[in-house]
C-alpha atoms as a PDB file:
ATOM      1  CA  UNK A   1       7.553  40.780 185.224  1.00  0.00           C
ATOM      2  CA  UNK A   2       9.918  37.803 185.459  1.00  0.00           C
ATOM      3  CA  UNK A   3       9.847  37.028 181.512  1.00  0.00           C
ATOM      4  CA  UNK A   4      10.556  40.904 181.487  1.00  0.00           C
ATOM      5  CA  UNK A   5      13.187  40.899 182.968  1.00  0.00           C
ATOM      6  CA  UNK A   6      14.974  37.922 181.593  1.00  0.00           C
ATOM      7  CA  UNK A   7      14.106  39.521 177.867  1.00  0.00           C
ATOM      8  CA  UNK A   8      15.760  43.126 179.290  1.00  0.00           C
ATOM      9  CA  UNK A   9      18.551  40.817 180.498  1.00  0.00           C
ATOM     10  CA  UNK A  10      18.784  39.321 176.911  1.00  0.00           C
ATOM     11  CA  UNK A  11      19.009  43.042 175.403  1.00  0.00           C
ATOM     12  CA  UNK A  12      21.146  43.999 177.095  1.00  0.00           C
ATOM     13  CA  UNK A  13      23.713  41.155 176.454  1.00  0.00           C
ATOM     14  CA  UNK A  14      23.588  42.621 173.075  1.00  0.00           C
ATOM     15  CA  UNK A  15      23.691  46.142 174.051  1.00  0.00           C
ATOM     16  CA  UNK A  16      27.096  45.087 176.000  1.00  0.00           C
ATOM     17  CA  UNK A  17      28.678  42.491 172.741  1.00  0.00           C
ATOM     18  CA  UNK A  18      27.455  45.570 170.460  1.00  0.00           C
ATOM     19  CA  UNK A  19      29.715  48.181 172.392  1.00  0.00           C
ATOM     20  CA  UNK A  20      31.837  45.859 173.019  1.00  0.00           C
ATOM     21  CA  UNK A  21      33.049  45.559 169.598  1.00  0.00           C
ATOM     22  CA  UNK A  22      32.568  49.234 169.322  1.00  0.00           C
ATOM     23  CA  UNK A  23      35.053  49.581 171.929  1.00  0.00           C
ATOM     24  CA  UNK A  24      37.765  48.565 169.975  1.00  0.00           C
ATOM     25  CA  UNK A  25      39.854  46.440 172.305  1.00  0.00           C
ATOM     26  CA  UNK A  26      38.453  48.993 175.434  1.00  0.00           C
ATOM     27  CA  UNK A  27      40.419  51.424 173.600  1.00  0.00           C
ATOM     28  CA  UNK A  28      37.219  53.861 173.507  1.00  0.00           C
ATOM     29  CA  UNK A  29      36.422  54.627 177.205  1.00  0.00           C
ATOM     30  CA  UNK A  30      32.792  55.704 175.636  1.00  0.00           C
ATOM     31  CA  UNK A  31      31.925  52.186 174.370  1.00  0.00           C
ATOM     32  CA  UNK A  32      34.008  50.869 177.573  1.00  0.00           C
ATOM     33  CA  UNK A  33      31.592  52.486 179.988  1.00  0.00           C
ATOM     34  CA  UNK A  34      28.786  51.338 177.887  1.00  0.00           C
ATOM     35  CA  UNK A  35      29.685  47.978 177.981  1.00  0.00           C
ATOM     36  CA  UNK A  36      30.761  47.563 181.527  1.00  0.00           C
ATOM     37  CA  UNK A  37      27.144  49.015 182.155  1.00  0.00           C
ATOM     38  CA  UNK A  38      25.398  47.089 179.798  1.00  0.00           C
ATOM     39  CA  UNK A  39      27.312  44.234 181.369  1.00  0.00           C
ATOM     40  CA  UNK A  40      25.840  45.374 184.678  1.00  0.00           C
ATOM     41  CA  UNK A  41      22.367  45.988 183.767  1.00  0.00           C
ATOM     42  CA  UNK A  42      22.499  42.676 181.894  1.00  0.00           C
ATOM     43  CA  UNK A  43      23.125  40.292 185.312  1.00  0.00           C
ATOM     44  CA  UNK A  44      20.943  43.350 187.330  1.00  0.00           C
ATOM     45  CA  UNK A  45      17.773  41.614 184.973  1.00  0.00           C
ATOM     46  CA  UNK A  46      18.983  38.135 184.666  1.00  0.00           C
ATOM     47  CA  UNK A  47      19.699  37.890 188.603  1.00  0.00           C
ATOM     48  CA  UNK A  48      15.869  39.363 188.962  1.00  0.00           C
ATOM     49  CA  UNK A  49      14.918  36.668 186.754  1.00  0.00           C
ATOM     50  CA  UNK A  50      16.558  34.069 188.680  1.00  0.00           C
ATOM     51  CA  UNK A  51      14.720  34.972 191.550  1.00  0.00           C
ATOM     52  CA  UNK A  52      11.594  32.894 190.217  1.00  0.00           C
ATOM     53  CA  UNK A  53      12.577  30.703 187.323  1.00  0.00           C
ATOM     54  CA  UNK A  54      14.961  27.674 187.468  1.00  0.00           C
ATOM     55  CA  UNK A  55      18.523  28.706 186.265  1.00  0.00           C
ATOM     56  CA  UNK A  56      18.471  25.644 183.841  1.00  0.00           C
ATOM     57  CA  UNK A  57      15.399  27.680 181.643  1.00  0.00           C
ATOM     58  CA  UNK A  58      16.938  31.096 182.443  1.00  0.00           C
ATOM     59  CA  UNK A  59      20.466  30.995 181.523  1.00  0.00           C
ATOM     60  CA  UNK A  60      19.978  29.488 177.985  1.00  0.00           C
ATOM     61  CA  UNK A  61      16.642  31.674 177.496  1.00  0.00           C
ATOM     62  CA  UNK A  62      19.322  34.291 178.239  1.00  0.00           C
ATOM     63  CA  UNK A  63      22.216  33.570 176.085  1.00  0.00           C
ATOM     64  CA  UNK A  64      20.021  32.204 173.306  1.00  0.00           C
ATOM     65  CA  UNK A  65      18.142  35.780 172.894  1.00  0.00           C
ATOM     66  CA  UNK A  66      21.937  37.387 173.006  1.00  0.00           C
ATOM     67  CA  UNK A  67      23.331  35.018 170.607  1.00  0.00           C
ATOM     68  CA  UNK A  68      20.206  35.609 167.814  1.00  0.00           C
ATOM     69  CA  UNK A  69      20.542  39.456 168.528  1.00  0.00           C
ATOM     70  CA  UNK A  70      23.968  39.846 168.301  1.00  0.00           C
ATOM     71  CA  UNK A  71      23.930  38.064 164.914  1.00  0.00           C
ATOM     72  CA  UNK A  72      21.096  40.674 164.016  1.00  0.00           C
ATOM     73  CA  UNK A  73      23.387  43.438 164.782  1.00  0.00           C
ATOM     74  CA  UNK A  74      26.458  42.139 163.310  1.00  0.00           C
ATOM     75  CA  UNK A  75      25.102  41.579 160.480  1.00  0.00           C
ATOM     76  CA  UNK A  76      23.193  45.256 160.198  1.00  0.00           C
ATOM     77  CA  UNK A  77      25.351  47.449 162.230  1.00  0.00           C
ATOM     78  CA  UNK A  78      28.818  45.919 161.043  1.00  0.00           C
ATOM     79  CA  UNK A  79      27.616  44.035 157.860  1.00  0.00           C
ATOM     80  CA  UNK A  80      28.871  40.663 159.061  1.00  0.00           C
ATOM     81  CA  UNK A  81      28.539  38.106 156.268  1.00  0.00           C
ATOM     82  CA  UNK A  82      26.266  35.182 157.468  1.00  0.00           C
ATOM     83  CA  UNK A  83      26.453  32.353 155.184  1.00  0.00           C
ATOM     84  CA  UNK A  84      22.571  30.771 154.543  1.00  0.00           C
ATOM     85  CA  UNK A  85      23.276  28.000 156.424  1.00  0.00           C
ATOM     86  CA  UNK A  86      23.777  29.621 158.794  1.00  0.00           C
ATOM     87  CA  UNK A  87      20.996  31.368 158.992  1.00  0.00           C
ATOM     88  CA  UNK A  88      19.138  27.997 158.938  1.00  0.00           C
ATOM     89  CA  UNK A  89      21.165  27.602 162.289  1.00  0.00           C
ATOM     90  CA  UNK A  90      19.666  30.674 163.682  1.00  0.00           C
ATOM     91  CA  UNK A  91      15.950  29.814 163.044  1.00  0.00           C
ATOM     92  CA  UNK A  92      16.414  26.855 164.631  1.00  0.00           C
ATOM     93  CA  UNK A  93      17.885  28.683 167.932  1.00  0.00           C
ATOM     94  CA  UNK A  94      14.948  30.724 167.681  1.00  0.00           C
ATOM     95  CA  UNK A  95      12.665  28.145 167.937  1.00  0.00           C
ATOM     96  CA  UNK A  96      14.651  26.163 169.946  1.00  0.00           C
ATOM     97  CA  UNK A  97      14.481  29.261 172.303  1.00  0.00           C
ATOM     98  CA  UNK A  98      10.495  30.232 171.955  1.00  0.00           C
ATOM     99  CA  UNK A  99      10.513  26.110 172.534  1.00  0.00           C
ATOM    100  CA  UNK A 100      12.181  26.392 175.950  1.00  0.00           C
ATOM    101  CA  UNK A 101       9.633  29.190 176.609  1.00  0.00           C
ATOM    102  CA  UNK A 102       6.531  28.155 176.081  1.00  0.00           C
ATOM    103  CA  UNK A 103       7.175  24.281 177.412  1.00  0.00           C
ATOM    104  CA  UNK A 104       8.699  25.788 180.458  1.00  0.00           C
ATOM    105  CA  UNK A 105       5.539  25.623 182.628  1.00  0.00           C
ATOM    106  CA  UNK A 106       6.215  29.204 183.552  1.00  0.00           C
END
């Protein structure tokens, strides 16, 4: 359940950036209650997480799967412009990420 809960934690991070944005500035209280809860429900899984794996694997297991989703949904949901590169970048965060994972011991 731990892994679970640290890749609910990750969703969620983009669930919160996503309406975040959405929000415009917190001018939308719809996207400003969805983002204080996704904010919410985001440390909820990450602090369950925390509970059995080391905060040094957690908290960039974390913020790496929000970084790589967000880009996802920037570029699909607000058709950010990635440059290639960049997207070079992004693969490498990925498997810098499944990296951390599976060397982890946990």
């Amino acid at each position: 359940m731990t892994w679970l809960y640290l890749l609910l934690a990750g969703i969620f991070e983009v669930v919160w950036a996503t309406t975040m944005k959405l929000s415009e500035g917190f001018s939308n209280i719809k996207f400003s209650v969805m983002t204080v809860l996704g904010m919410f429900a985001s440390f909820i899984f990450l602090a369950l997480a925390l509970k059995k794996l080391p905060l040094g694997l957690a908290y960039p297991l974390w913020t790496g799967i929000g970084a790589v989703g967000t880009i996802i949904v920037g570029v699909l949901l607000f058709k950010d412009e990635i440059p290639a590169l960049t997207w070079v970048f992004v693969g490498l965060l990925i498997i810098g990420i499944l990296g951390i994972k599976m060397t982890s011991g946990h």
